[in-house]
PDB file of N, CA and C in Angstrom:
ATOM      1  N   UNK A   1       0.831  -1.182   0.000  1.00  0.00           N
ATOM      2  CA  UNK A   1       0.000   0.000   0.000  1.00  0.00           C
ATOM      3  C   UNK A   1       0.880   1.252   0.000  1.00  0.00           C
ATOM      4  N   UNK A   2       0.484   2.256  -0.751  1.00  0.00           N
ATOM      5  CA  UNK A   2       1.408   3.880  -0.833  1.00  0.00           C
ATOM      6  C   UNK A   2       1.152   4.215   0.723  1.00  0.00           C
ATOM      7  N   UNK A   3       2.221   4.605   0.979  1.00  0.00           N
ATOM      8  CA  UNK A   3       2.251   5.524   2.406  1.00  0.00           C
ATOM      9  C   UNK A   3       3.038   6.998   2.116  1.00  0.00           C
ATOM     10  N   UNK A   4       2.953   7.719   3.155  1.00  0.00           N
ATOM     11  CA  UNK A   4       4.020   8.620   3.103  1.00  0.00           C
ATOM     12  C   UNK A   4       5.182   9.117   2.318  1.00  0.00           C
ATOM     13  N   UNK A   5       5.974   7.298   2.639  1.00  0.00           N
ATOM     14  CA  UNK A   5       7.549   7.478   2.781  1.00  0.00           C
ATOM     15  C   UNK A   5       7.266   6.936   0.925  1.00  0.00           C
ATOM     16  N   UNK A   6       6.436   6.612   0.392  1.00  0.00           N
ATOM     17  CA  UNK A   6       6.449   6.289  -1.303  1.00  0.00           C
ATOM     18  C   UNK A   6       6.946   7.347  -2.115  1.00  0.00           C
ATOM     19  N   UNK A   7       7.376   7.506  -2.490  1.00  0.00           N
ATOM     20  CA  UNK A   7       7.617   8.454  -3.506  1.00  0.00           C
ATOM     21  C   UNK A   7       7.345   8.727  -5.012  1.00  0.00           C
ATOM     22  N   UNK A   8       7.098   7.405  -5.115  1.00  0.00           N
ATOM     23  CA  UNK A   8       5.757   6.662  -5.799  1.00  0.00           C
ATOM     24  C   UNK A   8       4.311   7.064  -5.990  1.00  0.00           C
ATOM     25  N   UNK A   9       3.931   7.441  -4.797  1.00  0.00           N
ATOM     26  CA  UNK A   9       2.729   7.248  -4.681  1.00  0.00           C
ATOM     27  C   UNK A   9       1.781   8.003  -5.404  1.00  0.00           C
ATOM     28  N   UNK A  10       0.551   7.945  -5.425  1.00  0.00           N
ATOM     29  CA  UNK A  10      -0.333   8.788  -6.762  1.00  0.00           C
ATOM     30  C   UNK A  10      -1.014   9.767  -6.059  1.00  0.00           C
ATOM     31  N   UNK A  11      -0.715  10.811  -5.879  1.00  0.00           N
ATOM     32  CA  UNK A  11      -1.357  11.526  -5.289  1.00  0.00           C
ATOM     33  C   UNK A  11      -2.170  12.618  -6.171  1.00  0.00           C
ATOM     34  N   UNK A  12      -2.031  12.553  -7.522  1.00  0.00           N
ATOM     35  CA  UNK A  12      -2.594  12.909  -8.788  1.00  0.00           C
ATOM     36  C   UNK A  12      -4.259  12.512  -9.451  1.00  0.00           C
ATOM     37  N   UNK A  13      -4.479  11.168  -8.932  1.00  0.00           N
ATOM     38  CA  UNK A  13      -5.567  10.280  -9.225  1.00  0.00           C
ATOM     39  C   UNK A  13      -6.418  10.417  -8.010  1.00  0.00           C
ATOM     40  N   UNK A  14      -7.858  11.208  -8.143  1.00  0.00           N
ATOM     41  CA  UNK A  14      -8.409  11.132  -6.913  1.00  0.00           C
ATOM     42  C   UNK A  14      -9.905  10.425  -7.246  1.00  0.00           C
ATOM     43  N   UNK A  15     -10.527   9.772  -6.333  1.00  0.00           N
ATOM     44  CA  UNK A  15     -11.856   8.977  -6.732  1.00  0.00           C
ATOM     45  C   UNK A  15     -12.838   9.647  -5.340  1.00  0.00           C
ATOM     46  N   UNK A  16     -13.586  10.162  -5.973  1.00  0.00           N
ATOM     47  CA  UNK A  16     -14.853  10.595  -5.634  1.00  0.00           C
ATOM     48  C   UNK A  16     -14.628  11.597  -4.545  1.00  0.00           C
ATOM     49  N   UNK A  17     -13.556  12.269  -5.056  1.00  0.00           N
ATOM     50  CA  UNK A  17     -13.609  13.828  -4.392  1.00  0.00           C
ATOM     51  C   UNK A  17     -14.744  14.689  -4.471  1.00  0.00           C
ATOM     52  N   UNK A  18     -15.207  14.803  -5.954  1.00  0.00           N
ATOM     53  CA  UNK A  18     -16.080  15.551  -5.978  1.00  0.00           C
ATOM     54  C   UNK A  18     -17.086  15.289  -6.657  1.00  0.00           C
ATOM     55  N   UNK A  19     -18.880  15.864  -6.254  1.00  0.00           N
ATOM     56  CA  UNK A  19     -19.656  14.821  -6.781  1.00  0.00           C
ATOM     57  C   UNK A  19     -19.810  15.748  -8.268  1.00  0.00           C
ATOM     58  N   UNK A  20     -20.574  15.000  -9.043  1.00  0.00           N
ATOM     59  CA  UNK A  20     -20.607  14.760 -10.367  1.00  0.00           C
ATOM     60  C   UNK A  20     -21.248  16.144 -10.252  1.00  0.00           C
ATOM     61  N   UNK A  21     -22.598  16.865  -9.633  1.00  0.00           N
ATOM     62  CA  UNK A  21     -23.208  17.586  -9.555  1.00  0.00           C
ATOM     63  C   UNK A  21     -22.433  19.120  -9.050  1.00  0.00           C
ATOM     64  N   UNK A  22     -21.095  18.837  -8.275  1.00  0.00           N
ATOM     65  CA  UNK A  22     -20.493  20.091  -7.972  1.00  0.00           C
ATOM     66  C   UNK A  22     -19.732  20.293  -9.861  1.00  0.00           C
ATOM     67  N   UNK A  23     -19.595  19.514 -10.042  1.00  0.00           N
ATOM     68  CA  UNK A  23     -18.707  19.579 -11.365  1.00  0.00           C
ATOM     69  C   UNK A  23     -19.620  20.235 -12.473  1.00  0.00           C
ATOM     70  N   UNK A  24     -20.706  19.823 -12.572  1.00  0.00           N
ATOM     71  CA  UNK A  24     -22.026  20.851 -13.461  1.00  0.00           C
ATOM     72  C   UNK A  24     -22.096  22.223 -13.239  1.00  0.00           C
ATOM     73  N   UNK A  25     -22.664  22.193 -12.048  1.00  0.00           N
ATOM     74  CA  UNK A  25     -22.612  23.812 -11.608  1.00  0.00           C
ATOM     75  C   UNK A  25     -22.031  24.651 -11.054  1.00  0.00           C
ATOM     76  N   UNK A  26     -20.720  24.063 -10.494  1.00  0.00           N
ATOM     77  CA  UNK A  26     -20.061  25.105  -9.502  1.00  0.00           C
ATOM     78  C   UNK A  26     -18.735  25.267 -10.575  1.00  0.00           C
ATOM     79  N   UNK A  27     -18.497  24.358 -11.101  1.00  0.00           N
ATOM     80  CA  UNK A  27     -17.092  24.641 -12.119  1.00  0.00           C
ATOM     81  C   UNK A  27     -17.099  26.598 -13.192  1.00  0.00           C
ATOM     82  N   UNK A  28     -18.165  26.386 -13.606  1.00  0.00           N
ATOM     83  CA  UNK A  28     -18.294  27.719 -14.240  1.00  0.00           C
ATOM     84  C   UNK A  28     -17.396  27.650 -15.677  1.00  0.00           C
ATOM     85  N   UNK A  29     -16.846  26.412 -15.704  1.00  0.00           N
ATOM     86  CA  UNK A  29     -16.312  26.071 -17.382  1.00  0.00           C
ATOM     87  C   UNK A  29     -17.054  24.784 -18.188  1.00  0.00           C
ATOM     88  N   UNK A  30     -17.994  25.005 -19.189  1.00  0.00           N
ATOM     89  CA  UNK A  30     -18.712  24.958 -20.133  1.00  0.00           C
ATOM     90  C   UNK A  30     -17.947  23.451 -20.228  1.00  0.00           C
ATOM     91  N   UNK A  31     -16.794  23.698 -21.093  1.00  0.00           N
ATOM     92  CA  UNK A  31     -16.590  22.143 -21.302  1.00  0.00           C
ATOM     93  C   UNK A  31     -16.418  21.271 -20.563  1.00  0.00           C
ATOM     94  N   UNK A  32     -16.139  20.838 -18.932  1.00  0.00           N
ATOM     95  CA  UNK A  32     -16.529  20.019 -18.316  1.00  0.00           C
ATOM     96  C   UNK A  32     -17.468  19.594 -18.337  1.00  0.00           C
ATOM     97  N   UNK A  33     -19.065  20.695 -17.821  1.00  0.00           N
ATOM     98  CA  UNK A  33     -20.086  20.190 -18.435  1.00  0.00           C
ATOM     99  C   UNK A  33     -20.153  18.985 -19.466  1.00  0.00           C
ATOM    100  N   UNK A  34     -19.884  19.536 -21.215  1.00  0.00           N
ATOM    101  CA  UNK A  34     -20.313  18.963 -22.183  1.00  0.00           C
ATOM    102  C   UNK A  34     -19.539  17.107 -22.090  1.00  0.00           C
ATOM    103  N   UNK A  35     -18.142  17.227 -21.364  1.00  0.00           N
ATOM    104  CA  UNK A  35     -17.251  16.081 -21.458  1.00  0.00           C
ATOM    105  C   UNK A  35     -18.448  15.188 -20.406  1.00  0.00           C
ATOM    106  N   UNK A  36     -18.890  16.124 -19.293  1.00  0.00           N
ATOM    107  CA  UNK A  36     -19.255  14.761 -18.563  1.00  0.00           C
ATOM    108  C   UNK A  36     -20.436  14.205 -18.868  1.00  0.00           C
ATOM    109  N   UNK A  37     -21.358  14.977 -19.723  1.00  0.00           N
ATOM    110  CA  UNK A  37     -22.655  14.450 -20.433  1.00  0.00           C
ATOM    111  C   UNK A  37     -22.665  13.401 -21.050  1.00  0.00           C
ATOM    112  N   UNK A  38     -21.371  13.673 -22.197  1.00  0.00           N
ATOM    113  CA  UNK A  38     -20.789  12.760 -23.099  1.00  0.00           C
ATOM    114  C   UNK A  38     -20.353  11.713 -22.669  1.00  0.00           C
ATOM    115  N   UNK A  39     -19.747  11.742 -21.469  1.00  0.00           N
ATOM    116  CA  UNK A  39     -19.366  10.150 -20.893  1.00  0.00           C
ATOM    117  C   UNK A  39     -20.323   9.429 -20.031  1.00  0.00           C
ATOM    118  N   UNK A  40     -21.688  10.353 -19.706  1.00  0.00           N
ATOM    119  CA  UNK A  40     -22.282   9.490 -19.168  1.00  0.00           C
ATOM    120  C   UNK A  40     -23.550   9.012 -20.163  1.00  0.00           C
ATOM    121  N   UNK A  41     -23.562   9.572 -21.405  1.00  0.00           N
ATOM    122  CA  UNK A  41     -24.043   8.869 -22.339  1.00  0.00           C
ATOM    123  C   UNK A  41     -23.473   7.404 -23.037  1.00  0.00           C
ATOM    124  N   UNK A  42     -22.247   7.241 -22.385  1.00  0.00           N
ATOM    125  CA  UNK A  42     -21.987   6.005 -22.943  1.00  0.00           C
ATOM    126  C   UNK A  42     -22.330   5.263 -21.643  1.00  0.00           C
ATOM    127  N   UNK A  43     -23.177   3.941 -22.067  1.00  0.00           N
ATOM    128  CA  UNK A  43     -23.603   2.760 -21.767  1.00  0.00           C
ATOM    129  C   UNK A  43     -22.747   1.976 -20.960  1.00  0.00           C
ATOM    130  N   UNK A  44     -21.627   1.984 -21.753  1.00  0.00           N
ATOM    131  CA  UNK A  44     -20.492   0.422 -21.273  1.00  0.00           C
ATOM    132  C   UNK A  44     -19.035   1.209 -20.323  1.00  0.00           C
ATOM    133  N   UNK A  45     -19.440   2.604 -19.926  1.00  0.00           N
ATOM    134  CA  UNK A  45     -18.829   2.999 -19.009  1.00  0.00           C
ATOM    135  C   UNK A  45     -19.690   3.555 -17.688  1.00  0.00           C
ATOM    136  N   UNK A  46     -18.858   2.479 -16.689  1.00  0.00           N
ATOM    137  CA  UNK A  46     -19.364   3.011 -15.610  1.00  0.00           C
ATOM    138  C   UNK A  46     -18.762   4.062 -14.897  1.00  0.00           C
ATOM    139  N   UNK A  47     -17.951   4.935 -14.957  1.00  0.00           N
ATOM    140  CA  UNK A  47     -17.170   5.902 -14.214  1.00  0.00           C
ATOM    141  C   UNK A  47     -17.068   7.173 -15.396  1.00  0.00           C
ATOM    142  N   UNK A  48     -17.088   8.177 -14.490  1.00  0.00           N
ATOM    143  CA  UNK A  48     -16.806   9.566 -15.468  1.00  0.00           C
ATOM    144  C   UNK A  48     -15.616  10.340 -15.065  1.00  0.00           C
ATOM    145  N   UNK A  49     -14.663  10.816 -15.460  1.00  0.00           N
ATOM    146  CA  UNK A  49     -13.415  11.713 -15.162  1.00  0.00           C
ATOM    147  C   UNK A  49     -13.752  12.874 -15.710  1.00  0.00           C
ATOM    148  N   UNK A  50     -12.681  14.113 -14.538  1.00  0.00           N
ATOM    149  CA  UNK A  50     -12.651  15.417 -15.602  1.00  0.00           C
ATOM    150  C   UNK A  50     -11.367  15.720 -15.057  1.00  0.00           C
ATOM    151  N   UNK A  51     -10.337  16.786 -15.370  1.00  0.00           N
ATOM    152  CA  UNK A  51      -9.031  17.048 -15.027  1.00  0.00           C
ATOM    153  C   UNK A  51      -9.351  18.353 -14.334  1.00  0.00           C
ATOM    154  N   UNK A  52      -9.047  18.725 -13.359  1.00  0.00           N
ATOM    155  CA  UNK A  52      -9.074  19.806 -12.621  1.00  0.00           C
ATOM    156  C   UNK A  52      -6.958  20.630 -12.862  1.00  0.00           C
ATOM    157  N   UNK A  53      -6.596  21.795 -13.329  1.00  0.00           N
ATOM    158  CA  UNK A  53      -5.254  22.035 -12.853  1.00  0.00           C
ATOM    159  C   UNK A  53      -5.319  22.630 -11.727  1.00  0.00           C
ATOM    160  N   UNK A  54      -4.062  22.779 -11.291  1.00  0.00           N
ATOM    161  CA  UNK A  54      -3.429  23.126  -9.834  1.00  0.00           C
ATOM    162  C   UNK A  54      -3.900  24.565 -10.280  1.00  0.00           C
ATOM    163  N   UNK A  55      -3.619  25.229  -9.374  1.00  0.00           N
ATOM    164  CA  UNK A  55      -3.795  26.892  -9.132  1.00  0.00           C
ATOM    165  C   UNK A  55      -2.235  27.625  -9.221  1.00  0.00           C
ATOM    166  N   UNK A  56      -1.724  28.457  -9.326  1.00  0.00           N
ATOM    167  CA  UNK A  56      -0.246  28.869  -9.184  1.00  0.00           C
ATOM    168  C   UNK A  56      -0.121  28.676  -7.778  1.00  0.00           C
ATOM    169  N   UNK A  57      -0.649  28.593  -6.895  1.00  0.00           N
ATOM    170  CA  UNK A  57      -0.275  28.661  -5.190  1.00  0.00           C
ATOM    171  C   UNK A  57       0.181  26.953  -5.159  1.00  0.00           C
ATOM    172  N   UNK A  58      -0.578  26.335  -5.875  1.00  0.00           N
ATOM    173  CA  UNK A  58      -0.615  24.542  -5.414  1.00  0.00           C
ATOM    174  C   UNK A  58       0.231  24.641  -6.326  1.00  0.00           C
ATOM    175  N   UNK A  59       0.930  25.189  -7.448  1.00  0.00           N
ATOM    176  CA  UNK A  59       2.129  24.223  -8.591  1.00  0.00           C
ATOM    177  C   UNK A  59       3.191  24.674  -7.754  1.00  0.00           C
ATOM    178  N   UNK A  60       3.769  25.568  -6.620  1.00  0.00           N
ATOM    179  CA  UNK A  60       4.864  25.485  -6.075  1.00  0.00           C
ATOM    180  C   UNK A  60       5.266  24.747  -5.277  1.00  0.00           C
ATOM    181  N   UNK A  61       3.726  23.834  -4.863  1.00  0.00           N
ATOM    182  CA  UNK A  61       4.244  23.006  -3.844  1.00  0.00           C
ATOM    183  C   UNK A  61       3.937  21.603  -4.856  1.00  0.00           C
ATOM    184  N   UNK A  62       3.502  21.715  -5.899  1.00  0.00           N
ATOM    185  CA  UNK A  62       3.549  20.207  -6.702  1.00  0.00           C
ATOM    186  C   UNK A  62       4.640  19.026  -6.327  1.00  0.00           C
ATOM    187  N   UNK A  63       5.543  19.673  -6.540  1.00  0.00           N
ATOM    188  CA  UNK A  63       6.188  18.276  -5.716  1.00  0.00           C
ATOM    189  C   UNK A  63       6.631  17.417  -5.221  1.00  0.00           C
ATOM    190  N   UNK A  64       5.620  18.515  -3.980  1.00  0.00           N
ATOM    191  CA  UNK A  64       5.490  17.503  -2.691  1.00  0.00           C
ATOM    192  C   UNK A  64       4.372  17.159  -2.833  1.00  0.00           C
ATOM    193  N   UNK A  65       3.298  17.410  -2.860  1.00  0.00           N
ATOM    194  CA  UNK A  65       1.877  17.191  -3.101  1.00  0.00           C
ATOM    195  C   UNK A  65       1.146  16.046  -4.140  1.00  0.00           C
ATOM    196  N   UNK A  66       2.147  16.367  -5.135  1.00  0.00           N
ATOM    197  CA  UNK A  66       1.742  15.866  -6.462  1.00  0.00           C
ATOM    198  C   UNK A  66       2.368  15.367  -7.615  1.00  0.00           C
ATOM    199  N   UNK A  67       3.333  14.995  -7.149  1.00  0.00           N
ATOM    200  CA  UNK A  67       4.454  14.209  -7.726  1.00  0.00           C
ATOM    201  C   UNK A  67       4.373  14.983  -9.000  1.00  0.00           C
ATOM    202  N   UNK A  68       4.955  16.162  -8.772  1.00  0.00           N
ATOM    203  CA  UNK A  68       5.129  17.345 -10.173  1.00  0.00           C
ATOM    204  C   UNK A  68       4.605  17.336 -11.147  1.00  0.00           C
ATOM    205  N   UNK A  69       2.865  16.997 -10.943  1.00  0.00           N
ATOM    206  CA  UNK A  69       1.998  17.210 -11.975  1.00  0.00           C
ATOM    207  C   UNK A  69       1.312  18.566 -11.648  1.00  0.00           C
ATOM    208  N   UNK A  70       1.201  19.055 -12.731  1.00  0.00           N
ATOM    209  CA  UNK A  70       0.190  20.259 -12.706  1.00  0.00           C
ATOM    210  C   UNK A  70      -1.306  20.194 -12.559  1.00  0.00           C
ATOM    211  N   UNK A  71      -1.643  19.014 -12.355  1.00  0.00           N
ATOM    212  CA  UNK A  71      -3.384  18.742 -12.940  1.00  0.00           C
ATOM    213  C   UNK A  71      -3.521  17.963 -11.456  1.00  0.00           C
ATOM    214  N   UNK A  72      -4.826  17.549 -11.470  1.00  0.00           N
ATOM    215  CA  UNK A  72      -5.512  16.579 -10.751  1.00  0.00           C
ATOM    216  C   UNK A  72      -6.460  15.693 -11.504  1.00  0.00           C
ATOM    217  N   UNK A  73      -6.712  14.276 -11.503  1.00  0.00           N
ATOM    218  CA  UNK A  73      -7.278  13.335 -12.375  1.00  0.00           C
ATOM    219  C   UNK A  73      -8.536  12.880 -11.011  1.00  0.00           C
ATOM    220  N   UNK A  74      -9.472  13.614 -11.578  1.00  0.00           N
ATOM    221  CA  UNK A  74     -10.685  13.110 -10.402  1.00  0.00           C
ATOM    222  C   UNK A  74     -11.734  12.067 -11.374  1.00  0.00           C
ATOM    223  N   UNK A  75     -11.822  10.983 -10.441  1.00  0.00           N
ATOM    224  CA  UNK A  75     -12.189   9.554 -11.173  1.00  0.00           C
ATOM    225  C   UNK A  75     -13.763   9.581 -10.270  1.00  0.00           C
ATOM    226  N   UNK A  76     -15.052   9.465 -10.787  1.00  0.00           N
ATOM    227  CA  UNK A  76     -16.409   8.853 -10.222  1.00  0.00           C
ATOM    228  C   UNK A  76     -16.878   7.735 -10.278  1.00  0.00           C
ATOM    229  N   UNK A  77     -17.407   7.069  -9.479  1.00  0.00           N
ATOM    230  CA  UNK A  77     -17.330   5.539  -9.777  1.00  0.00           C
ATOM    231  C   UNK A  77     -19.265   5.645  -9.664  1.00  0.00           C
ATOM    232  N   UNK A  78     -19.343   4.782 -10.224  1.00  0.00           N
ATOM    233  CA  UNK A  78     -20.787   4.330 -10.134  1.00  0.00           C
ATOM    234  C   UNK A  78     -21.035   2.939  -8.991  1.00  0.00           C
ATOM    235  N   UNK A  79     -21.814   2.710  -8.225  1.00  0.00           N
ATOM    236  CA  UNK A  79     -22.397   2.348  -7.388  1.00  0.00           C
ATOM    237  C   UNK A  79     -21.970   0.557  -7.794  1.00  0.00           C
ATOM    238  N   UNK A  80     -22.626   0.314  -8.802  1.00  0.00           N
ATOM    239  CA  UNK A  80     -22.249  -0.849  -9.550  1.00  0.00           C
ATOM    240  C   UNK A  80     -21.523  -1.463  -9.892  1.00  0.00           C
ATOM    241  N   UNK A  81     -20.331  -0.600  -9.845  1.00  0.00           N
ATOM    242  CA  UNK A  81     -19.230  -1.448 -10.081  1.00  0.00           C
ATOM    243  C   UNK A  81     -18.423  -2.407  -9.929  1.00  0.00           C
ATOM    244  N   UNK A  82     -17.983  -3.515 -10.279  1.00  0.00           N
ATOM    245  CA  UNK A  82     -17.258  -4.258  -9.599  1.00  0.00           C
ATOM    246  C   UNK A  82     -15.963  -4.356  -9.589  1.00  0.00           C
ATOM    247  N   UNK A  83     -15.162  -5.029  -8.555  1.00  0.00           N
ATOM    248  CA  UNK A  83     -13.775  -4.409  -8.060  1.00  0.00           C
ATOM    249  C   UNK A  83     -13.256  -5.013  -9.430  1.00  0.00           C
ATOM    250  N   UNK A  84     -12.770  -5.587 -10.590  1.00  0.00           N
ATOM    251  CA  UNK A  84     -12.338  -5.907 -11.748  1.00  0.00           C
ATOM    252  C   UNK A  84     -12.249  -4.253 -12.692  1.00  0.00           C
ATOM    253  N   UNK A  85     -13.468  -3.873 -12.595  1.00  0.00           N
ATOM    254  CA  UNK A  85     -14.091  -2.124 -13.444  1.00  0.00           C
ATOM    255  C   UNK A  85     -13.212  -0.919 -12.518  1.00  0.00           C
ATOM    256  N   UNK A  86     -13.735  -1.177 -11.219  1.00  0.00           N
ATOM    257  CA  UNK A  86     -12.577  -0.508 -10.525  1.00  0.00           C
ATOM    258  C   UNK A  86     -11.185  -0.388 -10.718  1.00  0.00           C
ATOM    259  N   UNK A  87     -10.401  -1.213 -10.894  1.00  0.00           N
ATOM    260  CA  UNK A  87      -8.860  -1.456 -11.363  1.00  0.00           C
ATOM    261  C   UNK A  87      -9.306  -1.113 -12.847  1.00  0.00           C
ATOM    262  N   UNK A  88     -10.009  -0.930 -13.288  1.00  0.00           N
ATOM    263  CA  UNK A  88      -9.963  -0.530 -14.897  1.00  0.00           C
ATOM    264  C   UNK A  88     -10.015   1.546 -14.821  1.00  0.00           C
ATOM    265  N   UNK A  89     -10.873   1.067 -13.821  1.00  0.00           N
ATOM    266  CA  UNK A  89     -10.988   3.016 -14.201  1.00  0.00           C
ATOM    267  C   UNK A  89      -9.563   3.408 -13.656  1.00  0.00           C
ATOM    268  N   UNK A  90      -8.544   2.583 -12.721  1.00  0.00           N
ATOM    269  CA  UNK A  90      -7.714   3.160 -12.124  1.00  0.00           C
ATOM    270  C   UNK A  90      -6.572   3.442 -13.377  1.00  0.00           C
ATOM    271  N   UNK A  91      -6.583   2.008 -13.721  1.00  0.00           N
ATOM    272  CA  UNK A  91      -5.702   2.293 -15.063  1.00  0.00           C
ATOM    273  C   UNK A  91      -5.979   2.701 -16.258  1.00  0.00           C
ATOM    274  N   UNK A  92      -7.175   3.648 -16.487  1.00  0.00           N
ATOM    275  CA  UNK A  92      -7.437   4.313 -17.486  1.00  0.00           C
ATOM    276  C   UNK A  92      -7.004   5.728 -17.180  1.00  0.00           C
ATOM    277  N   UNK A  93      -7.099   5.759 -15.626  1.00  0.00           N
ATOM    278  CA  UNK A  93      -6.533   7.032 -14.930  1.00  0.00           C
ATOM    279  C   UNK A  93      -4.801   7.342 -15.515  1.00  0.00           C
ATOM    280  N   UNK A  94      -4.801   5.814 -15.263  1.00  0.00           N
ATOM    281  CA  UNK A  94      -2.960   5.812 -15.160  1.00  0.00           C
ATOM    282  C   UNK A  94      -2.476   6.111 -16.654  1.00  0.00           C
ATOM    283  N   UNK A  95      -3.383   5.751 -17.516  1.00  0.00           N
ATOM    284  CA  UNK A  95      -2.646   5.815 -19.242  1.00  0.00           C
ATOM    285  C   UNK A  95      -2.940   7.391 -19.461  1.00  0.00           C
ATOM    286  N   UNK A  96      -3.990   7.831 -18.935  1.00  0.00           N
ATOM    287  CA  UNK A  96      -4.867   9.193 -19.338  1.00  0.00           C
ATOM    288  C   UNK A  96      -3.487  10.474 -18.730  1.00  0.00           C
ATOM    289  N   UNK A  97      -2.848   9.870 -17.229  1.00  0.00           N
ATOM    290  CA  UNK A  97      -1.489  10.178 -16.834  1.00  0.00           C
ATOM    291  C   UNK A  97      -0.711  10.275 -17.896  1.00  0.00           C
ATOM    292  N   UNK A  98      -0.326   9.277 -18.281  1.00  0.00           N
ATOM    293  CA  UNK A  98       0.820   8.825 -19.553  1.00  0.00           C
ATOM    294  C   UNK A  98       0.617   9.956 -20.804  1.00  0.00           C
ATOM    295  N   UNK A  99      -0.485   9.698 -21.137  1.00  0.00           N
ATOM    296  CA  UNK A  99      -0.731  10.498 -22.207  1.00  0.00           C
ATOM    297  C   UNK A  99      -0.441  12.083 -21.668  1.00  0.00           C
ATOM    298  N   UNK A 100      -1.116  12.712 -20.987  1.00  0.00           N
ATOM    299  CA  UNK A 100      -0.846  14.000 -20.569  1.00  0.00           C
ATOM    300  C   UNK A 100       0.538  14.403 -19.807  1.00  0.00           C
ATOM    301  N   UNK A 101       1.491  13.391 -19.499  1.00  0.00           N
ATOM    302  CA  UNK A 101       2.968  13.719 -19.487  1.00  0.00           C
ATOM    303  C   UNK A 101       3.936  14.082 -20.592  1.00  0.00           C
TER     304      UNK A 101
END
């Protein structure tokens, strides 16, 4: 398990920080909205992501915080899921990482 002393650890990938509904209306940017409509129109996904970036106050302390990413990867899980889908959204998190490095 990541602790502390990891340096490793993901502190980038967060799951169910925030609910789907703060992300509609409190964001105040349009395309989150449209991305998360779009993913919850698909059927054969159970989880929705959106990327939040750091603020200039949080990228000086990136990292320590955030293993020197600029972003945050917030993952929603649906109720249904089973722990197999779970390890899937994690590593869709992790490539979606890859790609945006």
């Amino acid at each position: 398990m990541p602790n502390f002393l990891n340096r490793h650890r993901c502190n980038y990938i967060k799951f169910g920080e925030r609910e789907i509904s703060q992300i509609l209306t409190l964001s105040g940017k349009e395309y989150y909205a449209q991305s998360i409509y779009m993913q919850l129109q698909k059927a054969d996904r159970k989880f929705t992501y959106h990327i939040s970036f750091l603020s200039a106050r949080q990228k000086l302390l990136s990292r320590l915080l955030n293993n020197s990413r600029a972003y945050v990867i917030h993952v929603n899980l649906s109720k249904e899921m089973s722990n197999l889908e779970i390890i899937e959204a994690y590593y869709f998190a992790r490539k979606l990482d890859q790609e945006l490095q």
